[in-house]
PDB file of N, CA and C in Angstrom:
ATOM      1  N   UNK A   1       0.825  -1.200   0.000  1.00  0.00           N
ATOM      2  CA  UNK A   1       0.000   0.000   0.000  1.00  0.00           C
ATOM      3  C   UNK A   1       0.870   1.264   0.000  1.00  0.00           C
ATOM      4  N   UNK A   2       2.164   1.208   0.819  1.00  0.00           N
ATOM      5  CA  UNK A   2       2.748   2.806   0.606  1.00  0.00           C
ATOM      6  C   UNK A   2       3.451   2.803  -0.841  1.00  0.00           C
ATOM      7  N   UNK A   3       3.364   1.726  -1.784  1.00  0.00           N
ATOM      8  CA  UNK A   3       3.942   2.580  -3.212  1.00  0.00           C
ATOM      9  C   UNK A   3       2.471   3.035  -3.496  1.00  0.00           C
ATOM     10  N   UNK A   4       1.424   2.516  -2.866  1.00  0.00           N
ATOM     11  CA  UNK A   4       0.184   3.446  -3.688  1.00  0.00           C
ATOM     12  C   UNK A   4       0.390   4.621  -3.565  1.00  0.00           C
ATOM     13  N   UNK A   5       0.054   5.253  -2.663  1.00  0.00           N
ATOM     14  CA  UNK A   5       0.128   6.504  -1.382  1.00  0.00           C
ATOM     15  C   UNK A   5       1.598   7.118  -2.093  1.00  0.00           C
ATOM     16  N   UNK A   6       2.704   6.583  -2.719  1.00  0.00           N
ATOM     17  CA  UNK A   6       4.229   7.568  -3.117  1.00  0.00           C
ATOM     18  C   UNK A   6       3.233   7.869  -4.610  1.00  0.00           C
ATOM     19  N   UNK A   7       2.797   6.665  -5.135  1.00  0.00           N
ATOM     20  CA  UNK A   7       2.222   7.390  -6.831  1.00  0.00           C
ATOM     21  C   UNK A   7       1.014   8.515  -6.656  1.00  0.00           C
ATOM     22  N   UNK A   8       0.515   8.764  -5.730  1.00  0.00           N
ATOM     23  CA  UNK A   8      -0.835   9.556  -5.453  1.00  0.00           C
ATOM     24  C   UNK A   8      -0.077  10.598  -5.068  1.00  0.00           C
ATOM     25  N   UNK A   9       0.767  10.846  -4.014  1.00  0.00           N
ATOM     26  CA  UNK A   9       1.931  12.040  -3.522  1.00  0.00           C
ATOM     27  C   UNK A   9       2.440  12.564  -4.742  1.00  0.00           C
ATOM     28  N   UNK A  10       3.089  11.939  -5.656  1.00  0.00           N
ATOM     29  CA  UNK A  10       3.628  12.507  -6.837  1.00  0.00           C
ATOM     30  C   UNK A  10       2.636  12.954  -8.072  1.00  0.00           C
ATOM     31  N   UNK A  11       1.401  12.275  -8.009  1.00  0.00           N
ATOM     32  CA  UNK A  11       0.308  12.741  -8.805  1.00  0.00           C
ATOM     33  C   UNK A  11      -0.270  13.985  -8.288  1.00  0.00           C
ATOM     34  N   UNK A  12      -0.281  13.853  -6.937  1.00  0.00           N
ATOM     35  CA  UNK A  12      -0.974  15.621  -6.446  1.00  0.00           C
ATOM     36  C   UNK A  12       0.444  16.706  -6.542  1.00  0.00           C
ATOM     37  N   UNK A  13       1.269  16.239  -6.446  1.00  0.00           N
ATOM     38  CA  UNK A  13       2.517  17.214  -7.186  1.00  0.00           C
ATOM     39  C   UNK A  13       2.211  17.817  -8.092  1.00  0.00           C
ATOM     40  N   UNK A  14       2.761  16.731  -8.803  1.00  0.00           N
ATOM     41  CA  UNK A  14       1.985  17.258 -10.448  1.00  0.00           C
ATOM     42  C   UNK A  14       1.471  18.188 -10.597  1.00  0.00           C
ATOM     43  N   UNK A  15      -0.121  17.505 -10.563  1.00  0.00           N
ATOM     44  CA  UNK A  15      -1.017  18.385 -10.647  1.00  0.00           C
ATOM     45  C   UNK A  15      -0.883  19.649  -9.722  1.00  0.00           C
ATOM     46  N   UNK A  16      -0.621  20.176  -9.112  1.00  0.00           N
ATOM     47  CA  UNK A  16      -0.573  21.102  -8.480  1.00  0.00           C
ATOM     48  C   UNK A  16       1.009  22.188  -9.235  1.00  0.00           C
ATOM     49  N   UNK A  17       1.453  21.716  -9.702  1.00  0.00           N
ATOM     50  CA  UNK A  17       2.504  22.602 -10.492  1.00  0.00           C
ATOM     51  C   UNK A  17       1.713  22.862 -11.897  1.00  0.00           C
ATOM     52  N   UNK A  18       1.398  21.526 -12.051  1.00  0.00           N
ATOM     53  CA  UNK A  18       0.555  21.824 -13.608  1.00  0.00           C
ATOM     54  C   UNK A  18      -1.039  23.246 -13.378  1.00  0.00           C
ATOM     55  N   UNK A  19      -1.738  23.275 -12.120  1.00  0.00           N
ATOM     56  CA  UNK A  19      -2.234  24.319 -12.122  1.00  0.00           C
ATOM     57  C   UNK A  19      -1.568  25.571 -11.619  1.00  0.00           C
ATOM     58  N   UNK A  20      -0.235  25.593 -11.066  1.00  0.00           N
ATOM     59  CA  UNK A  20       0.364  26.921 -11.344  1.00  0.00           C
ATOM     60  C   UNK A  20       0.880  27.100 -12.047  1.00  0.00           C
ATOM     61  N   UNK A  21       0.917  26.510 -13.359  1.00  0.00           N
ATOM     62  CA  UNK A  21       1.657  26.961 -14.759  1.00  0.00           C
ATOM     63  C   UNK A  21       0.123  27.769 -15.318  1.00  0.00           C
ATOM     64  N   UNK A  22      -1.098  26.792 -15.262  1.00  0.00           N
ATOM     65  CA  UNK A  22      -2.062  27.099 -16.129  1.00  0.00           C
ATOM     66  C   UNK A  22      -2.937  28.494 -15.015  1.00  0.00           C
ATOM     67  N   UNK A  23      -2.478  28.564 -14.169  1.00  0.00           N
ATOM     68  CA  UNK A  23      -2.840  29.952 -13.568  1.00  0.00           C
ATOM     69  C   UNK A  23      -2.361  31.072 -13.879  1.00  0.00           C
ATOM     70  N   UNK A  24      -1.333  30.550 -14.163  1.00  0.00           N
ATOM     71  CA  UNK A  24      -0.285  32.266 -13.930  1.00  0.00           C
ATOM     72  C   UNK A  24      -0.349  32.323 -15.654  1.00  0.00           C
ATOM     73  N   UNK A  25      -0.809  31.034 -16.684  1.00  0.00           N
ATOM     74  CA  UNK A  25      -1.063  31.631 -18.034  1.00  0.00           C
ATOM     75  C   UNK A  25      -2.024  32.278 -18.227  1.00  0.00           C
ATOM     76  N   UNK A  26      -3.028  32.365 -17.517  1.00  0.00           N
ATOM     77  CA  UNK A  26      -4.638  32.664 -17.750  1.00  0.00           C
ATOM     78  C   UNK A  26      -4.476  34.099 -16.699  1.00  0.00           C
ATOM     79  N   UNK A  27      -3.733  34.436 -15.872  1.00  0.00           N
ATOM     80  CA  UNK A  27      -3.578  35.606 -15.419  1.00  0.00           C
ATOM     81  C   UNK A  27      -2.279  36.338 -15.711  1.00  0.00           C
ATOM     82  N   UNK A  28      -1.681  35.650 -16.559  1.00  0.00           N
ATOM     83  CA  UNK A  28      -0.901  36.817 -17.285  1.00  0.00           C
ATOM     84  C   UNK A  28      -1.241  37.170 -18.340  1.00  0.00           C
ATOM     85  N   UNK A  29      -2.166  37.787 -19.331  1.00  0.00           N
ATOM     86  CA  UNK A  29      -2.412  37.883 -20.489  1.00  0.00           C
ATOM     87  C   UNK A  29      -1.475  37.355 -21.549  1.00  0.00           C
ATOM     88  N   UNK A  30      -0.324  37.203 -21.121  1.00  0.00           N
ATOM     89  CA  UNK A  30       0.696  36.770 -22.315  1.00  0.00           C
ATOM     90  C   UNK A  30       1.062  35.814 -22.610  1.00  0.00           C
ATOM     91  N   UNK A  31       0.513  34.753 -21.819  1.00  0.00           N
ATOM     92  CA  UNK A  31       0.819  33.235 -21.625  1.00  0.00           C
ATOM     93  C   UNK A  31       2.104  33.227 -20.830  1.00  0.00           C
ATOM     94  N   UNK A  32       2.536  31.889 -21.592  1.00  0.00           N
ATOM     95  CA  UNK A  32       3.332  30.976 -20.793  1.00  0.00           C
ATOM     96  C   UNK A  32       4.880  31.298 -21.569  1.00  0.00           C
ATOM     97  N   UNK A  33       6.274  31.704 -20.853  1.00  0.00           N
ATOM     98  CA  UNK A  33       7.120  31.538 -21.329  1.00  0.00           C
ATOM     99  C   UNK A  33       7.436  30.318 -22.228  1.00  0.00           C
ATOM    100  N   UNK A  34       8.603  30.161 -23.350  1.00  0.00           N
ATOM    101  CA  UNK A  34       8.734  29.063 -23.881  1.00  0.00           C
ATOM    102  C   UNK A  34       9.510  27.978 -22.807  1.00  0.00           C
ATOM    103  N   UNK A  35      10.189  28.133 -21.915  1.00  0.00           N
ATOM    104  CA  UNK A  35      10.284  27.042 -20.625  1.00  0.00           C
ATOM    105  C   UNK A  35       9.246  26.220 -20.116  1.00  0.00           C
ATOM    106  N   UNK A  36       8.645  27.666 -19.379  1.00  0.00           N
ATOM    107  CA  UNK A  36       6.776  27.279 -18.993  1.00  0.00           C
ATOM    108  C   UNK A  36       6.035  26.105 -19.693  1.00  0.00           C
ATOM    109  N   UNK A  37       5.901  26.650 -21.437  1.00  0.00           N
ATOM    110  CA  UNK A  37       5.512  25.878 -22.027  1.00  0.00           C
ATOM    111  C   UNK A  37       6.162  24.364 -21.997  1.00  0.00           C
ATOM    112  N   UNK A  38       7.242  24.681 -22.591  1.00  0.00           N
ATOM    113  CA  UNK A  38       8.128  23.034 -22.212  1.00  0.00           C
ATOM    114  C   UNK A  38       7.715  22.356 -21.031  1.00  0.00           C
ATOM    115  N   UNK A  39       7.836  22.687 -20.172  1.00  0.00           N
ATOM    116  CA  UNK A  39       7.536  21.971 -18.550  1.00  0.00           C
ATOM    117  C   UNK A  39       5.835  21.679 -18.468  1.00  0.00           C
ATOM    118  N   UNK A  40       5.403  22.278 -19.314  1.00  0.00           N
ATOM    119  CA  UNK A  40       3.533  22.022 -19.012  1.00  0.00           C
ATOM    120  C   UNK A  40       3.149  21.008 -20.088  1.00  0.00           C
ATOM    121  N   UNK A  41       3.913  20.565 -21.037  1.00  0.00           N
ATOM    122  CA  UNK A  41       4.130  19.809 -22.341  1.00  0.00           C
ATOM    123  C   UNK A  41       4.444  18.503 -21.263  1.00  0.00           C
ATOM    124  N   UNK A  42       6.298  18.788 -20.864  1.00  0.00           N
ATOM    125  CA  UNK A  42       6.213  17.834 -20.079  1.00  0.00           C
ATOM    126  C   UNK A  42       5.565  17.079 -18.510  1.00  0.00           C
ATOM    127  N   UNK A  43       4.788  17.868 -18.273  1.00  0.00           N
ATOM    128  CA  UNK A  43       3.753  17.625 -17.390  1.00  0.00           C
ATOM    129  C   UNK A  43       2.933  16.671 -17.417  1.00  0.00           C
ATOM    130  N   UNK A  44       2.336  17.288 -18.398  1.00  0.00           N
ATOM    131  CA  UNK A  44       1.281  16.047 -19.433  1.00  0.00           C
ATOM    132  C   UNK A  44       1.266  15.175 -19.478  1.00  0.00           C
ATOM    133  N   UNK A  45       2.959  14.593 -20.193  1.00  0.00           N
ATOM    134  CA  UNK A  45       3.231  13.896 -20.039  1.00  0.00           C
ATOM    135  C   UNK A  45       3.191  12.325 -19.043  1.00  0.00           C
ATOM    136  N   UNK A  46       3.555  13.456 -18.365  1.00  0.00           N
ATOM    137  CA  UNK A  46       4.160  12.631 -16.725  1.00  0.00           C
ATOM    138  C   UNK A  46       2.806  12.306 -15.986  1.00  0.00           C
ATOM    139  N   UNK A  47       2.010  13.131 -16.153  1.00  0.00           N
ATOM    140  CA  UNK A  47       0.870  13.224 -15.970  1.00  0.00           C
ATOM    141  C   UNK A  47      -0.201  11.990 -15.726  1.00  0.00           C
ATOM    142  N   UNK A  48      -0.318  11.419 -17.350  1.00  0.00           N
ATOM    143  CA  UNK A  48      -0.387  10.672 -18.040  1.00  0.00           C
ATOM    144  C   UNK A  48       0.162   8.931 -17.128  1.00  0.00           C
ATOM    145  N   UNK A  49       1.854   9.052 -17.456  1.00  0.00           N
ATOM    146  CA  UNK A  49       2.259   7.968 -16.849  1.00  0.00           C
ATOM    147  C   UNK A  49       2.133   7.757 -15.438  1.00  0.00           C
ATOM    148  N   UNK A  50       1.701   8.989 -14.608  1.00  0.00           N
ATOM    149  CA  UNK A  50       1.827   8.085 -13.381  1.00  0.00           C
ATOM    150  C   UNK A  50       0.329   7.990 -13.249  1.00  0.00           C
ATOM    151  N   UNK A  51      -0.957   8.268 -14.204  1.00  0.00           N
ATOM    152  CA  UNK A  51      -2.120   8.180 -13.758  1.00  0.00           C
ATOM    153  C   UNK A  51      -2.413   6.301 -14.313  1.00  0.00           C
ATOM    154  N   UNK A  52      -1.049   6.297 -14.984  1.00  0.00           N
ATOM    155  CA  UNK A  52      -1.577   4.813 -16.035  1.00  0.00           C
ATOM    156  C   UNK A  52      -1.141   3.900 -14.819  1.00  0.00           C
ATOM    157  N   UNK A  53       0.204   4.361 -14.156  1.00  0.00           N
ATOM    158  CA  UNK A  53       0.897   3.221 -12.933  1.00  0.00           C
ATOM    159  C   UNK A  53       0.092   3.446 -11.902  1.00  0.00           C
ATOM    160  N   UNK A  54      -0.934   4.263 -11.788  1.00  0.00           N
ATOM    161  CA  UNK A  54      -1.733   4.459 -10.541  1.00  0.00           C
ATOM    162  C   UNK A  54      -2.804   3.267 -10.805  1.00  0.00           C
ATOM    163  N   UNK A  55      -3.146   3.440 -11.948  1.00  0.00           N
ATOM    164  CA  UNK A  55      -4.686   2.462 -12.395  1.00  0.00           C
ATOM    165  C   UNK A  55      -4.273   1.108 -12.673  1.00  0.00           C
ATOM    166  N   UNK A  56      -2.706   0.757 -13.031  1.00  0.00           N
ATOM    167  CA  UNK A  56      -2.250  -0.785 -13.098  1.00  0.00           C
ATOM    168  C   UNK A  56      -2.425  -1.230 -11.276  1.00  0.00           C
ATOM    169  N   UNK A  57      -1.947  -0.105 -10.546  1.00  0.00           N
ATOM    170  CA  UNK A  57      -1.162  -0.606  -9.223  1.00  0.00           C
ATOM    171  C   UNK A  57      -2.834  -1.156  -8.444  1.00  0.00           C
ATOM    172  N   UNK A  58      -3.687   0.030  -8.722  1.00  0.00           N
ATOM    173  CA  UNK A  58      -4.592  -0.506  -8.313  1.00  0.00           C
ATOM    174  C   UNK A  58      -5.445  -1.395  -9.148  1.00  0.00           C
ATOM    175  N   UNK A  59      -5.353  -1.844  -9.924  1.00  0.00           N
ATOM    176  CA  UNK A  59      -5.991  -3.292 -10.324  1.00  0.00           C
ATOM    177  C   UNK A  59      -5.369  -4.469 -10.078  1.00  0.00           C
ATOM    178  N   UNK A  60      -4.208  -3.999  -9.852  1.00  0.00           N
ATOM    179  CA  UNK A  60      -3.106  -5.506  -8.811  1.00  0.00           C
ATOM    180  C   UNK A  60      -3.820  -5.538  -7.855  1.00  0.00           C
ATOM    181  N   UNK A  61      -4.137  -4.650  -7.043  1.00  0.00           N
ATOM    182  CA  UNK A  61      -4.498  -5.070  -5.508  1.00  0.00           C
ATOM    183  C   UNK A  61      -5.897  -5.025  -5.493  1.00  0.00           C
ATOM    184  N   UNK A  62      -6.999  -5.138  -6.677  1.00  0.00           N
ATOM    185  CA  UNK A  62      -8.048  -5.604  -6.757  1.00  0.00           C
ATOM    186  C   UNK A  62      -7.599  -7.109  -7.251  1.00  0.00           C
ATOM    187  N   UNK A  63      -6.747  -7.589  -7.852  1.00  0.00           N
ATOM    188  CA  UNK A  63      -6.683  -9.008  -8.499  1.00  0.00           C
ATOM    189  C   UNK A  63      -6.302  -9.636  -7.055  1.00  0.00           C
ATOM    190  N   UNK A  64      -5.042  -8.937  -6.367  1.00  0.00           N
ATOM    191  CA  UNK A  64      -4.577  -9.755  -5.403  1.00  0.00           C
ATOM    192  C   UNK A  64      -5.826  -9.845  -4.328  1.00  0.00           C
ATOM    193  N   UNK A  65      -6.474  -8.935  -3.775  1.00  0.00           N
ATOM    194  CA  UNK A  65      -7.522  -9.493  -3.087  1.00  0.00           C
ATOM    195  C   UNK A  65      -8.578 -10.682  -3.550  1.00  0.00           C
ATOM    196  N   UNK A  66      -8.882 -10.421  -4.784  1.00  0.00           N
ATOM    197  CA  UNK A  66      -9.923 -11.384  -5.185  1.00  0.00           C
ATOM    198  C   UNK A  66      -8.928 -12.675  -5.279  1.00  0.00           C
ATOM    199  N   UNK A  67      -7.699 -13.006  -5.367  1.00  0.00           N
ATOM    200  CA  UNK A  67      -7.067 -14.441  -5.081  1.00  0.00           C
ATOM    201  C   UNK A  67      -6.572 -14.673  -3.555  1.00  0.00           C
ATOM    202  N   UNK A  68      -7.112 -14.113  -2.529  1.00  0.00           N
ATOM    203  CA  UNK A  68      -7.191 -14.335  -1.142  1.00  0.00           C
ATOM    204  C   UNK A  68      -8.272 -15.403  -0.736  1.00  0.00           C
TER     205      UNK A  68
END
């Protein structure tokens, strides 16, 4: 259970950088530096993969219970 709880810690990371990129674009009229942009590109990304290792990890420990 605590690698669940490290992929959920690093998913509310995430997300929480990924809405201060998309805040400070929507309240700066000018957008997002080209860094900004890069890092919110790679966000996505990352985003993405740890929501996919979140939804494998927990269907392991729905399989492993149901073979108890």
């Amino acid at each position: 259970m605590g690698t669940t709880h490290a992929i959920t810690d690093r998913l509310a990371a995430l997300l929480d950088e990924e809405h201060e990129l998309r805040t400070r674009a929507m309240h700066h009229g000018g957008g997002l530096s080209r860094d900004e942009q890069s890092r919110l590109s790679k966000l996505e990304s990352e985003l993405d993969a740890v929501v996919r290792l979140l939804q494998q990890r927990r269907a392991l420990e729905v399989f492993d219970d149901d073979a108890r």
